[in-house]
PDB file of N, CA and C in Angstrom:
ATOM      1  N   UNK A   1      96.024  95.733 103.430  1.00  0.00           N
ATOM      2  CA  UNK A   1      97.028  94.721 103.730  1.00  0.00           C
ATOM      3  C   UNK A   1      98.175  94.815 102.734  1.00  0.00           C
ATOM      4  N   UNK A   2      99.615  94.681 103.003  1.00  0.00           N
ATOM      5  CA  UNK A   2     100.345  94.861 102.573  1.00  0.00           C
ATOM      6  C   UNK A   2     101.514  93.537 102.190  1.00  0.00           C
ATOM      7  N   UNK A   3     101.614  93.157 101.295  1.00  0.00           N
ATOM      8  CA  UNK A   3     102.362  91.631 101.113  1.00  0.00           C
ATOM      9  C   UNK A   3     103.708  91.853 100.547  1.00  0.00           C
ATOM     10  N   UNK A   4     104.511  91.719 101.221  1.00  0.00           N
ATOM     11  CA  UNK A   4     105.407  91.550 100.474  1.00  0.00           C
ATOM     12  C   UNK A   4     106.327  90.198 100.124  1.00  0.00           C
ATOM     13  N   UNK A   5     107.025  90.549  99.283  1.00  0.00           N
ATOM     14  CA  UNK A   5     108.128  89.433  98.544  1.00  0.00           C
ATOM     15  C   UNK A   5     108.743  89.109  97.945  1.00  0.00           C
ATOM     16  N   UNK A   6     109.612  88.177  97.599  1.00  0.00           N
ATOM     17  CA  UNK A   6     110.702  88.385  96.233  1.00  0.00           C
ATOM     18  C   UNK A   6     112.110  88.199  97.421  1.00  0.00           C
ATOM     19  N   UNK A   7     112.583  88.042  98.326  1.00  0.00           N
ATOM     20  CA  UNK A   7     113.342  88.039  98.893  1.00  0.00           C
ATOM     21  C   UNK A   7     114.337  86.621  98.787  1.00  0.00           C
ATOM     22  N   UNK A   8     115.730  86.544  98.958  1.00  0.00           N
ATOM     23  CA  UNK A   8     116.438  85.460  98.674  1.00  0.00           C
ATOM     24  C   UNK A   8     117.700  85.646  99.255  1.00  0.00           C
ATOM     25  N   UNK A   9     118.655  84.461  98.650  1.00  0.00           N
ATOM     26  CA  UNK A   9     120.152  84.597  98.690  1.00  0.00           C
ATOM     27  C   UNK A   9     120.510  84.800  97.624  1.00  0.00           C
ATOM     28  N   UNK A  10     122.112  85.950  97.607  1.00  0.00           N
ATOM     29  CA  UNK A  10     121.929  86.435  96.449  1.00  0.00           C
ATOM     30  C   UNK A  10     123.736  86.402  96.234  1.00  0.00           C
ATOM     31  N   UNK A  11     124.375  86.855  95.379  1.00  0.00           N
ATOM     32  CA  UNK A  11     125.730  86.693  95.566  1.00  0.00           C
ATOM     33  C   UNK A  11     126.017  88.666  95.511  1.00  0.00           C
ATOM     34  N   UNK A  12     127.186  89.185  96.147  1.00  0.00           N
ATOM     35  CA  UNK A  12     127.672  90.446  95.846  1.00  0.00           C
ATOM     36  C   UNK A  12     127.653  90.548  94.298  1.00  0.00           C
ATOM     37  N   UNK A  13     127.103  91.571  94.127  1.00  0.00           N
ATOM     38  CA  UNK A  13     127.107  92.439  92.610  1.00  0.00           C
ATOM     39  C   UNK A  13     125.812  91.926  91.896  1.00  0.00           C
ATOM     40  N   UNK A  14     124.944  90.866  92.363  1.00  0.00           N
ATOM     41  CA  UNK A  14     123.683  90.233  91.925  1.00  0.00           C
ATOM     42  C   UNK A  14     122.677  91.485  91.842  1.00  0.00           C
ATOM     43  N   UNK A  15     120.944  90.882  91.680  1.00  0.00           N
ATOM     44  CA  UNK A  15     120.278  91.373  91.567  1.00  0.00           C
ATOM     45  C   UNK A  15     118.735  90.774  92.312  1.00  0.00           C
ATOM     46  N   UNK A  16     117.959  91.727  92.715  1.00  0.00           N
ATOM     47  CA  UNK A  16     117.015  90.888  93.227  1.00  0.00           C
ATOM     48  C   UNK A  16     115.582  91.940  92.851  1.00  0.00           C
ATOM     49  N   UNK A  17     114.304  91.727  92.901  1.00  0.00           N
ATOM     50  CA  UNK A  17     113.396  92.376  92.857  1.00  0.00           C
ATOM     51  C   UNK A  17     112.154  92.170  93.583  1.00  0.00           C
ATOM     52  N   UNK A  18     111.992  93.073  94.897  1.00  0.00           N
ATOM     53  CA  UNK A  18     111.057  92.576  95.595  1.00  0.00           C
ATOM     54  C   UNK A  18     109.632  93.390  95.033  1.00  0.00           C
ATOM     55  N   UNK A  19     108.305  92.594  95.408  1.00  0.00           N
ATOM     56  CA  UNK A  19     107.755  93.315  95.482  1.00  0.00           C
ATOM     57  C   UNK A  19     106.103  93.377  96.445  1.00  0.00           C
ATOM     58  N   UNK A  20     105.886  94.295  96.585  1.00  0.00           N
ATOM     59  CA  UNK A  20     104.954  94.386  97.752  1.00  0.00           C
ATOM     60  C   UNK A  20     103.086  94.685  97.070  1.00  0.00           C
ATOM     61  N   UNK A  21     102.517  93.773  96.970  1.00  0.00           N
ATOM     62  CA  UNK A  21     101.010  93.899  96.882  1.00  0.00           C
ATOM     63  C   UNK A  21     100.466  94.347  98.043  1.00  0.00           C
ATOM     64  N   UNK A  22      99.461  95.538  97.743  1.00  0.00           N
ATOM     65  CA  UNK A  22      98.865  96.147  98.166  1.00  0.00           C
ATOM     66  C   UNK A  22      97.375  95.644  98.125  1.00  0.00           C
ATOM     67  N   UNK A  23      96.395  95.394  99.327  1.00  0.00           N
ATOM     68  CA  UNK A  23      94.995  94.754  98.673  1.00  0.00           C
ATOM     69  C   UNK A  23      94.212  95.881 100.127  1.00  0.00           C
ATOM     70  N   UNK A  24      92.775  96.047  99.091  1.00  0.00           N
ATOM     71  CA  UNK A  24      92.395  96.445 100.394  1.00  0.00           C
ATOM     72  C   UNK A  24      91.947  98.524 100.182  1.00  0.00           C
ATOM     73  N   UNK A  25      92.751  98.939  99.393  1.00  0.00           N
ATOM     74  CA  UNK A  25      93.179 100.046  99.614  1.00  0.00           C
ATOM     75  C   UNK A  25      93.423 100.542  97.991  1.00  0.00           C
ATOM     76  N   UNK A  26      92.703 102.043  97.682  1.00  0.00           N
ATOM     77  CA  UNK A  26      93.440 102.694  96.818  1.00  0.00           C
ATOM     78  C   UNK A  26      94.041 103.566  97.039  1.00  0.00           C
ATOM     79  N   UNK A  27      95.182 103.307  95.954  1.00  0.00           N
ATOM     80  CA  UNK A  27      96.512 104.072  96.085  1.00  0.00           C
ATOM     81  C   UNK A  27      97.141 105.419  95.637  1.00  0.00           C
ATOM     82  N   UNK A  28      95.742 105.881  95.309  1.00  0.00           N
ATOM     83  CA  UNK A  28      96.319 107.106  94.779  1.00  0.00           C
ATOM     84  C   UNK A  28      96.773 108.538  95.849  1.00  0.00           C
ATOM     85  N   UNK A  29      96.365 108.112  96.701  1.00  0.00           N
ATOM     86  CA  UNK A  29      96.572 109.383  97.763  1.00  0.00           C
ATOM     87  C   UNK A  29      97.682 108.921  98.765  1.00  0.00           C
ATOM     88  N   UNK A  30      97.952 107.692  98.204  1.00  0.00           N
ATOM     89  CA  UNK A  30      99.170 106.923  99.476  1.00  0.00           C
ATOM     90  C   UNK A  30     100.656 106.999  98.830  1.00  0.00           C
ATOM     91  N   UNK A  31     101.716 107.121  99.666  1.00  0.00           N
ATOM     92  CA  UNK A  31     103.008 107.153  99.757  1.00  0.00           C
ATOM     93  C   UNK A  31     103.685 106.142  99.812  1.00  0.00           C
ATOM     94  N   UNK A  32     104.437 104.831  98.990  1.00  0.00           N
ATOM     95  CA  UNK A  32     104.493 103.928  99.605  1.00  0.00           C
ATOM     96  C   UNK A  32     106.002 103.733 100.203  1.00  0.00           C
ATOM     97  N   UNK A  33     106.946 102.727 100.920  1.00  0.00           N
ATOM     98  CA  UNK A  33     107.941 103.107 101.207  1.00  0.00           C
ATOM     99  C   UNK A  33     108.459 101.732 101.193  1.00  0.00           C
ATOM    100  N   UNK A  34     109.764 101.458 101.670  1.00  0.00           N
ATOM    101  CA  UNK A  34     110.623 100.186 101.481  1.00  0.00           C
ATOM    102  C   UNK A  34     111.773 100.962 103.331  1.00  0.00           C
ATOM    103  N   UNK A  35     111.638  99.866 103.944  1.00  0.00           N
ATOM    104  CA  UNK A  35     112.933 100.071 104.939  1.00  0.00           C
ATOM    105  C   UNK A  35     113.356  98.652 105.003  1.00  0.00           C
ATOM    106  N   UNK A  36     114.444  98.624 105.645  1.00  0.00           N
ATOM    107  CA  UNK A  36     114.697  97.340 105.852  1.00  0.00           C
ATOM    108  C   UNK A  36     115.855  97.342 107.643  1.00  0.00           C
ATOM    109  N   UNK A  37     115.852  96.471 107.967  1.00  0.00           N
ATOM    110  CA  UNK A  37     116.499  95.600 109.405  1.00  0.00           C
ATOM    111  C   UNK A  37     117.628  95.176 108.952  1.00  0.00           C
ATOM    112  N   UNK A  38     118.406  95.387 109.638  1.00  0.00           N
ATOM    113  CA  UNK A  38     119.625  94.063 109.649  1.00  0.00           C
ATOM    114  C   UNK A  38     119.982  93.958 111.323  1.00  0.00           C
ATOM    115  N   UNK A  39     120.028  92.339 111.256  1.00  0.00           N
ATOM    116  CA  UNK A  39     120.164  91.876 112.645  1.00  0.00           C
ATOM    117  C   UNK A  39     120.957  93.351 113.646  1.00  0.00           C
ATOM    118  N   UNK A  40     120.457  93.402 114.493  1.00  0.00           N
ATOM    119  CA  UNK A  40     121.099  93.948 115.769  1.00  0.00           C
ATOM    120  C   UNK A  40     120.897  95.665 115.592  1.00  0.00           C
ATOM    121  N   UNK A  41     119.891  95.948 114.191  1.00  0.00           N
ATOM    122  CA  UNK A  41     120.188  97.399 113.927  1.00  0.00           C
ATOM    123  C   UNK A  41     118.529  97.583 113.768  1.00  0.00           C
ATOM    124  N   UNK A  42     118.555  99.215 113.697  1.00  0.00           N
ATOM    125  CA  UNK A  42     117.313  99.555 113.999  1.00  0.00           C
ATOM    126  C   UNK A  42     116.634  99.826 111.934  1.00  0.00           C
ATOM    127  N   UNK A  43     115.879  99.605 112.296  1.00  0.00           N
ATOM    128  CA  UNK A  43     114.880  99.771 110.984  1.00  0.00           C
ATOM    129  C   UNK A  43     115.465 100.906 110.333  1.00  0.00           C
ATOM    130  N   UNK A  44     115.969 101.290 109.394  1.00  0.00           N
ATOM    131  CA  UNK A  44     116.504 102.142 108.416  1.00  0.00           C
ATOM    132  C   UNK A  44     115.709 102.300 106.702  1.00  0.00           C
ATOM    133  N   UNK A  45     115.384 103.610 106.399  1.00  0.00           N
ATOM    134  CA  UNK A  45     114.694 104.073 104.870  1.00  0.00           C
ATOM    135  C   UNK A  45     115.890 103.706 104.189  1.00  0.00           C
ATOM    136  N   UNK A  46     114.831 102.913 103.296  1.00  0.00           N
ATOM    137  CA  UNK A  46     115.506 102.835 102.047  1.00  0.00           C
ATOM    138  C   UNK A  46     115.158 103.721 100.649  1.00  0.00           C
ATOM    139  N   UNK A  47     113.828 103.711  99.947  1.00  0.00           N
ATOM    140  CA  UNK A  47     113.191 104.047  99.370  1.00  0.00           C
ATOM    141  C   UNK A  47     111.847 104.463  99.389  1.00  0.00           C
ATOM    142  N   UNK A  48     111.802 105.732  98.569  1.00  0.00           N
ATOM    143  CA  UNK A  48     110.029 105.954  98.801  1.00  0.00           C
ATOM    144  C   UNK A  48     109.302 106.010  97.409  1.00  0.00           C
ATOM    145  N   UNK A  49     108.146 105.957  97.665  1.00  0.00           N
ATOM    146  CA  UNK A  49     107.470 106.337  96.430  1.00  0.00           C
ATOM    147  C   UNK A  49     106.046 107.046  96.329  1.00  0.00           C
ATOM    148  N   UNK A  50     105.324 107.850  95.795  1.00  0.00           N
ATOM    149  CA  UNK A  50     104.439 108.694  95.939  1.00  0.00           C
ATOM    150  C   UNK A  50     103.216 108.013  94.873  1.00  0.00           C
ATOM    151  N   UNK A  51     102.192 107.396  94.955  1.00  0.00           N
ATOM    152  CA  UNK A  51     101.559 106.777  93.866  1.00  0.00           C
ATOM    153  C   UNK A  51     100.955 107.685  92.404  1.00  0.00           C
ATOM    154  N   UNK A  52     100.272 108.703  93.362  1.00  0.00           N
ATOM    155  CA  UNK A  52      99.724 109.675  92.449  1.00  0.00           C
ATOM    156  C   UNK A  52     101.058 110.436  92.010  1.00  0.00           C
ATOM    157  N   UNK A  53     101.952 111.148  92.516  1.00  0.00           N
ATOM    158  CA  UNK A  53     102.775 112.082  91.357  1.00  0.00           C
ATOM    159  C   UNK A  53     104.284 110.824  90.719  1.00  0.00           C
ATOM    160  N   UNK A  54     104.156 109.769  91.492  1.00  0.00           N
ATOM    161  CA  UNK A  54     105.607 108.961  90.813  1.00  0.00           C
ATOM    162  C   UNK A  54     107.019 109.493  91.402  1.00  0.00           C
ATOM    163  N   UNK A  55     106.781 110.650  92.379  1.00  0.00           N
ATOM    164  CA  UNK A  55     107.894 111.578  92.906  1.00  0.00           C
ATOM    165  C   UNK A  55     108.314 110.147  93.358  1.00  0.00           C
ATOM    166  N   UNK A  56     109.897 110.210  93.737  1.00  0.00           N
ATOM    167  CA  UNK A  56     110.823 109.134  94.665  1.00  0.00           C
ATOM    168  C   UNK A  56     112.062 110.042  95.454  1.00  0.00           C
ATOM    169  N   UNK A  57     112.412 109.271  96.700  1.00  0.00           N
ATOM    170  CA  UNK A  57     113.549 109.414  97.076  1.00  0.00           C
ATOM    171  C   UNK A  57     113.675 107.984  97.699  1.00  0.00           C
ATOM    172  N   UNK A  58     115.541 108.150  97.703  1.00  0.00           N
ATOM    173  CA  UNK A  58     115.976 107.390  98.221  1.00  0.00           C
ATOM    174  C   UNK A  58     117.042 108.092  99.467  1.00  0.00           C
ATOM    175  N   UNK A  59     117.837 106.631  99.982  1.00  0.00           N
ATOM    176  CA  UNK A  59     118.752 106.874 100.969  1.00  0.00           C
ATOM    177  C   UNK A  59     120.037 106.800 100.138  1.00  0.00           C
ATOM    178  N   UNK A  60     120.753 107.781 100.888  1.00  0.00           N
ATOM    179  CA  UNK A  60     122.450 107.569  99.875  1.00  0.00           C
ATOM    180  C   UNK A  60     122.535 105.859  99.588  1.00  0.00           C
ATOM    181  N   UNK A  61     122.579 105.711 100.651  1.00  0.00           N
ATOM    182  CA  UNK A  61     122.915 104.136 100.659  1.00  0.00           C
ATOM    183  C   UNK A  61     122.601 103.120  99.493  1.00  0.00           C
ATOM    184  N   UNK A  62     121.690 103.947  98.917  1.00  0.00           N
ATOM    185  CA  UNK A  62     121.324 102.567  97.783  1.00  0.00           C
ATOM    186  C   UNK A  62     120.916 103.567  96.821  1.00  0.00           C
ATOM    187  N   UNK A  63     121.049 104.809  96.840  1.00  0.00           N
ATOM    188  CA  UNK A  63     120.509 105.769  95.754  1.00  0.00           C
ATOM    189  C   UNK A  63     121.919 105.515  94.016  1.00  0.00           C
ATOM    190  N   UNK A  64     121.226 105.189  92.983  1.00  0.00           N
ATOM    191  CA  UNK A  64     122.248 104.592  91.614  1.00  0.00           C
ATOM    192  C   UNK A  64     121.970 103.263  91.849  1.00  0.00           C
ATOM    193  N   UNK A  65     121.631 102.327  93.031  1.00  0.00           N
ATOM    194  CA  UNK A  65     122.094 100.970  92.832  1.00  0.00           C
ATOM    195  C   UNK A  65     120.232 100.237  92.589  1.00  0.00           C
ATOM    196  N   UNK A  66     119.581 100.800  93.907  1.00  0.00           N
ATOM    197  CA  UNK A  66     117.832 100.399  93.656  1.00  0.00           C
ATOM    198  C   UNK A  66     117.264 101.501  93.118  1.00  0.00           C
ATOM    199  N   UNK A  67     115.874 101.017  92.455  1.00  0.00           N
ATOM    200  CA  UNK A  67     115.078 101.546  92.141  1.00  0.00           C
ATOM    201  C   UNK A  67     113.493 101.277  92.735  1.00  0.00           C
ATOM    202  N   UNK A  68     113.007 102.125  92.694  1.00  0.00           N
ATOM    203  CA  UNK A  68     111.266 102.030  93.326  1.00  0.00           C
ATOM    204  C   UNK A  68     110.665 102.252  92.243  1.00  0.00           C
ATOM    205  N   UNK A  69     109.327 101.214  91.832  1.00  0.00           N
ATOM    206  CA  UNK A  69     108.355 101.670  90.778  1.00  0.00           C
ATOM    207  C   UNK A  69     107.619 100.820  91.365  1.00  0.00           C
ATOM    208  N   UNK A  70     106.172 100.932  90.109  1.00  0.00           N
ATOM    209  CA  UNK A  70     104.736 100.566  90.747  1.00  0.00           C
ATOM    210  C   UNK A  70     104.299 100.094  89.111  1.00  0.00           C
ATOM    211  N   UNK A  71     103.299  98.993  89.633  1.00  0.00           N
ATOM    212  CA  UNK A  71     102.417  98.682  88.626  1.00  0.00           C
ATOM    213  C   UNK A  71     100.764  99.028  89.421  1.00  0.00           C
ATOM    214  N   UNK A  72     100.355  99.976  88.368  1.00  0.00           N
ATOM    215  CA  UNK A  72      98.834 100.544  88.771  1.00  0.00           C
ATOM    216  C   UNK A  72      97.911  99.130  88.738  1.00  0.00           C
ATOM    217  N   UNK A  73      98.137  99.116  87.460  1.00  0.00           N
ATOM    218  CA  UNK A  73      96.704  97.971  87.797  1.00  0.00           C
ATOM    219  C   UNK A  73      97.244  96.181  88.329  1.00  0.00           C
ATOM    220  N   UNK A  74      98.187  96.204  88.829  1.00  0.00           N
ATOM    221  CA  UNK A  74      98.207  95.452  89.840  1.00  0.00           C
ATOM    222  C   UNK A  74      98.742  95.957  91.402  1.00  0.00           C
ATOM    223  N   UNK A  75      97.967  96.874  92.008  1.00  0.00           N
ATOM    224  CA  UNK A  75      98.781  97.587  93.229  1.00  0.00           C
ATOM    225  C   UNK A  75      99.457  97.354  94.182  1.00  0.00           C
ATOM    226  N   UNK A  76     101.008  97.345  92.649  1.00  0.00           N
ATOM    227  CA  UNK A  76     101.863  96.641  93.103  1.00  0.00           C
ATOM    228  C   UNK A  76     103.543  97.836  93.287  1.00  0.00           C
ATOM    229  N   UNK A  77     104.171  97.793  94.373  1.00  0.00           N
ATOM    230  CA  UNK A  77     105.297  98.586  94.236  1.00  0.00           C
ATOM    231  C   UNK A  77     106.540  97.683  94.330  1.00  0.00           C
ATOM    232  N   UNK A  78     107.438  97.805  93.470  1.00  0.00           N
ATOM    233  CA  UNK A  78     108.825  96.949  93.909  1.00  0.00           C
ATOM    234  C   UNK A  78     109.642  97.814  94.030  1.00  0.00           C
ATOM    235  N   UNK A  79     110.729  96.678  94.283  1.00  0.00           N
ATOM    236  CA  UNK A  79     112.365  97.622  94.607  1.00  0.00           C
ATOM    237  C   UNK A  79     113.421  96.978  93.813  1.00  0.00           C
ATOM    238  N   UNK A  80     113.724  97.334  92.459  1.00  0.00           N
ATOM    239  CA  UNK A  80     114.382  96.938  92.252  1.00  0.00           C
ATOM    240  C   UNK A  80     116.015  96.629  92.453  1.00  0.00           C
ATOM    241  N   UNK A  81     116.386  96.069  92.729  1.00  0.00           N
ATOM    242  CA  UNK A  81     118.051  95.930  93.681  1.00  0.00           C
ATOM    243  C   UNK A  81     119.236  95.459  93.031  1.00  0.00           C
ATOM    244  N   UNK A  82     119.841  96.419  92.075  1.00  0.00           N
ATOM    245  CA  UNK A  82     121.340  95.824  91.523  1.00  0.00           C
ATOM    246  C   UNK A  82     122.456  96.065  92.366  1.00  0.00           C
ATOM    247  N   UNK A  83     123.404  95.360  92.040  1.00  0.00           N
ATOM    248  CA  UNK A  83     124.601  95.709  92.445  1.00  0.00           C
ATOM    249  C   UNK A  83     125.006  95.333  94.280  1.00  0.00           C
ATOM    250  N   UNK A  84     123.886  94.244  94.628  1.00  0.00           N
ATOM    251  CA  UNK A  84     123.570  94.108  95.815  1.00  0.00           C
ATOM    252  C   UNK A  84     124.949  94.217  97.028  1.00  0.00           C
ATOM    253  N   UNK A  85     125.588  94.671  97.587  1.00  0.00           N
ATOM    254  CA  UNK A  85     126.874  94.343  98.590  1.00  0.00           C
ATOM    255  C   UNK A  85     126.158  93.805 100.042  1.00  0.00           C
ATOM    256  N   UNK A  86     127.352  93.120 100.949  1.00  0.00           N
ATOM    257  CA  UNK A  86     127.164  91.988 101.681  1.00  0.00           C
ATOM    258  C   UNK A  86     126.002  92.908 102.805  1.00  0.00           C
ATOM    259  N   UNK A  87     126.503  94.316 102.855  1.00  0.00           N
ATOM    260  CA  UNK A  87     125.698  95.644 104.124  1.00  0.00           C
ATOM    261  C   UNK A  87     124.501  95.637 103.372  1.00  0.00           C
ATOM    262  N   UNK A  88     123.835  95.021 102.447  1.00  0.00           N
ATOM    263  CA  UNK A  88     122.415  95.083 101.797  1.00  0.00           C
ATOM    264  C   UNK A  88     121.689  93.921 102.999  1.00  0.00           C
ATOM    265  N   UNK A  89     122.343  92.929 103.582  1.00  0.00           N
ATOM    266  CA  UNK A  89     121.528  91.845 103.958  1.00  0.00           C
ATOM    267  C   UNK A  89     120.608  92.681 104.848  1.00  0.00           C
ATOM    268  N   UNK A  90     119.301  92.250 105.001  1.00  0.00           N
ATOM    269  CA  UNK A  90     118.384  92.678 106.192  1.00  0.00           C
ATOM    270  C   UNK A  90     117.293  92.270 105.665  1.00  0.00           C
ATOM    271  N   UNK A  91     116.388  92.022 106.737  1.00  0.00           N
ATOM    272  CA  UNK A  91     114.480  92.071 106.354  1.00  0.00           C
ATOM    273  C   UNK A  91     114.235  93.426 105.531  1.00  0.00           C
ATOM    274  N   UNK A  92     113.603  93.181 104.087  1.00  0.00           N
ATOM    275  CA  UNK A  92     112.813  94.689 104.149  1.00  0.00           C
ATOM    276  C   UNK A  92     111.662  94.133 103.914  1.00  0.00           C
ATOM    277  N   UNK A  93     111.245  95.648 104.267  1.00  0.00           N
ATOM    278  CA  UNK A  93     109.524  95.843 104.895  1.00  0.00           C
ATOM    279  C   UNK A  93     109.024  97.121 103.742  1.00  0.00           C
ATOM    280  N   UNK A  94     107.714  96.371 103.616  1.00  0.00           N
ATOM    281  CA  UNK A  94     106.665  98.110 102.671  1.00  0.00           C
ATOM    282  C   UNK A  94     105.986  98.478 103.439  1.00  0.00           C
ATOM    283  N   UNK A  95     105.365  99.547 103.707  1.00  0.00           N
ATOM    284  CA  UNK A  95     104.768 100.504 104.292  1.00  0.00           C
ATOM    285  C   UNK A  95     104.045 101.545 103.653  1.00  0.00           C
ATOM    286  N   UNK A  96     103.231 101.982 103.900  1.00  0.00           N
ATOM    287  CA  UNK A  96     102.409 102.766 103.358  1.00  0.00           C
ATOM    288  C   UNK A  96     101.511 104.170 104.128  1.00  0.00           C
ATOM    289  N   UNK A  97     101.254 105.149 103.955  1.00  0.00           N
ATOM    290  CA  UNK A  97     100.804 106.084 104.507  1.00  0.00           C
ATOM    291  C   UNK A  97      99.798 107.344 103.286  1.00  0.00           C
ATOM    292  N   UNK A  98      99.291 107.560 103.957  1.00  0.00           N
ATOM    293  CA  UNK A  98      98.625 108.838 102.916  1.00  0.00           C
ATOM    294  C   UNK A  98      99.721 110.217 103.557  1.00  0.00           C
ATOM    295  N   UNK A  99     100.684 110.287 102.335  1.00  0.00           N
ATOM    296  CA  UNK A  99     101.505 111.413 102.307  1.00  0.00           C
ATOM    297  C   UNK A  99     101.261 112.011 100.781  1.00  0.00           C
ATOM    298  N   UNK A 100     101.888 113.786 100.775  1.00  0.00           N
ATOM    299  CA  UNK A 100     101.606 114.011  99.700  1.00  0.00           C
ATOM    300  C   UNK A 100     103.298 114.007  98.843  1.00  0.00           C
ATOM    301  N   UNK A 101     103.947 113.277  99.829  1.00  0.00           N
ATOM    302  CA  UNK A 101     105.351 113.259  99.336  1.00  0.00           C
ATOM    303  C   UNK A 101     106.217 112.566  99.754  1.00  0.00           C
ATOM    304  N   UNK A 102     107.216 111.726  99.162  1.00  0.00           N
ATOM    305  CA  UNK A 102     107.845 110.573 100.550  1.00  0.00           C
ATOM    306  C   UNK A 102     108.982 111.020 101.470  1.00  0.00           C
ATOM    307  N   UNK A 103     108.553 110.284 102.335  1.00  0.00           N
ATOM    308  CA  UNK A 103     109.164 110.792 103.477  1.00  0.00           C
ATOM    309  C   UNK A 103     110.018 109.759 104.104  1.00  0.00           C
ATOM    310  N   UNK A 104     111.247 109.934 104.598  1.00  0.00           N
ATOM    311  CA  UNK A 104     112.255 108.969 104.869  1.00  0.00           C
ATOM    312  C   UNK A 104     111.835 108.482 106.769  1.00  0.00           C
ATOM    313  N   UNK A 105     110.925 109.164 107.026  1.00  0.00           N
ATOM    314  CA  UNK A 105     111.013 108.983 108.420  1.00  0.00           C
ATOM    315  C   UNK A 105     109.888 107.435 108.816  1.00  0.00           C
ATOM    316  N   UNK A 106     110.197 106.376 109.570  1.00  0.00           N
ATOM    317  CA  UNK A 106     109.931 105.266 110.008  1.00  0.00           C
ATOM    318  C   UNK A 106     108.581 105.425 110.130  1.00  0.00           C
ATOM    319  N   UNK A 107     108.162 106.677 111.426  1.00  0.00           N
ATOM    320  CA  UNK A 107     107.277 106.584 112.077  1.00  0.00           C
ATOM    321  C   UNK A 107     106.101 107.989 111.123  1.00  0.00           C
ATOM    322  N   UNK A 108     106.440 107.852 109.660  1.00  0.00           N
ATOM    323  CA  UNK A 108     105.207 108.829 109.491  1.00  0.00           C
ATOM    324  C   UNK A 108     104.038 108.057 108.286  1.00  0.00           C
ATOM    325  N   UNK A 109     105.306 106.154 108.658  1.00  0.00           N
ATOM    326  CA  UNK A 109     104.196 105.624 107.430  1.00  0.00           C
ATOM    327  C   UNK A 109     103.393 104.606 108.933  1.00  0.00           C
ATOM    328  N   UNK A 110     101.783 104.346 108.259  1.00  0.00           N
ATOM    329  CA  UNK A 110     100.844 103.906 109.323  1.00  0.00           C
ATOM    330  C   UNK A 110     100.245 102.223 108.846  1.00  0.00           C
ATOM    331  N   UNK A 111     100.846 101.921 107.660  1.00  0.00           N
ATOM    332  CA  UNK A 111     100.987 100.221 107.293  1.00  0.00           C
ATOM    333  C   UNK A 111     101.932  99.915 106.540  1.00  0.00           C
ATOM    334  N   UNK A 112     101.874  98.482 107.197  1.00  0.00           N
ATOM    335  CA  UNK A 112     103.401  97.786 106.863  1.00  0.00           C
ATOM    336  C   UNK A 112     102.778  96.363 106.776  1.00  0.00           C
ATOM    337  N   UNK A 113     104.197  95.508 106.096  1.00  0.00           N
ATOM    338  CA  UNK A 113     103.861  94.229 105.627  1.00  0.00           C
ATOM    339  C   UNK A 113     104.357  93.479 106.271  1.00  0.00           C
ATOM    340  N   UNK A 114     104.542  92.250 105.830  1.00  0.00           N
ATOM    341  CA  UNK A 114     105.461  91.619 106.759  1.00  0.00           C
ATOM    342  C   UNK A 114     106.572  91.532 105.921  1.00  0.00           C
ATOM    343  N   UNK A 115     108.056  90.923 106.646  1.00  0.00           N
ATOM    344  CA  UNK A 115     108.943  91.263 106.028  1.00  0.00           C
ATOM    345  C   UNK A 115     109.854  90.256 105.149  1.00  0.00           C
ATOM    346  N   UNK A 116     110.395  90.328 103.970  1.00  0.00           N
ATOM    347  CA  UNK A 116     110.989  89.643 103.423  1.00  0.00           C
ATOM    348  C   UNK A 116     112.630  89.584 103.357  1.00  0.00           C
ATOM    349  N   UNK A 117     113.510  88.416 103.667  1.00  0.00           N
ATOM    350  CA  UNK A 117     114.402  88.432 103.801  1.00  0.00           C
ATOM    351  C   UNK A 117     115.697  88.531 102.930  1.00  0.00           C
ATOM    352  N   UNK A 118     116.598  89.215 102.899  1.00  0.00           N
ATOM    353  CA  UNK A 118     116.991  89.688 101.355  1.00  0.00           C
ATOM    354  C   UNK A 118     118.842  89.406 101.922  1.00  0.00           C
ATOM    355  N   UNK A 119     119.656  88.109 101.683  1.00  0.00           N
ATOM    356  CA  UNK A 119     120.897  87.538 102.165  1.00  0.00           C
ATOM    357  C   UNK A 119     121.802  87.739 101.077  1.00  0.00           C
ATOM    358  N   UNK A 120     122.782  88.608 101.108  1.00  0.00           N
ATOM    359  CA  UNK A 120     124.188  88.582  99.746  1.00  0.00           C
ATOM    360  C   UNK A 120     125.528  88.602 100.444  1.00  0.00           C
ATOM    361  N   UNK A 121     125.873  87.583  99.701  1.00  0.00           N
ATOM    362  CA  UNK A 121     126.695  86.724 100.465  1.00  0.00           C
ATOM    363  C   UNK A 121     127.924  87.637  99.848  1.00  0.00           C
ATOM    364  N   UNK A 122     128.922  87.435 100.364  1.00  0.00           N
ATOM    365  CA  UNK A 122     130.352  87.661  99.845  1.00  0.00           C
ATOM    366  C   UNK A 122     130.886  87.195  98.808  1.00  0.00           C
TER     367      UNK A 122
END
């Protein structure tokens, strides 16, 4: 099961830090990931993360501004989010898959959380 949270209203240039508990599951062979929604648009990668090697990618889109890390002994992954602009608003979602590397594609992670809502205003 996958929890996520940390989501808010935030102002342009703010900061926010979500993060997603993992229960249920060890993480060393899993990939974890971050996408997020914005009304009327289709689910888009944001960030990935690999548990066992720490490898990451991101999407241009937020690559310099978020960051992805993990706390082991709470199996926990966040996203950290500076510099937030108003095209940040959307649900994001964690996800998870046994990959040996992250992968930007929607459909190659096989759990997800529910989603937290992340609003920066103008």
């Amino acid at each position: 099961q996958l929890q996520a949270s940390g989501g808010g209203l935030v102002q342009a240039g703010g900061s926010l830090r979500l993060s997603c508990v993992v229960s249920g599951r060890t993480l060393s062979s899993y990939c974890m990931a971050w996408f997020r929604q914005a009304p009327g648009k289709e689910r888009e990668f944001v960030a990935s993360m690999c548990w066992s090697t720490g490898s990451t990618y991101y999407a241009d889109s937020v690559k310099g501004r978020f960051t992805v890390s993990r706390d082991n002994a709470k199996n926990t992954v966040y996203l950290q989010m500076s510099s937030l602009k108003p095209e940040d608003t959307a649900v994001y979602y964690c996800a998870a898959a046994t990959l040996t590397m992250p992968n930007p594609r929607r459909h190659a992670y096989d759990y997800w959380g529910q989603g937290t809502l992340v609003t920066v205003s103008s």
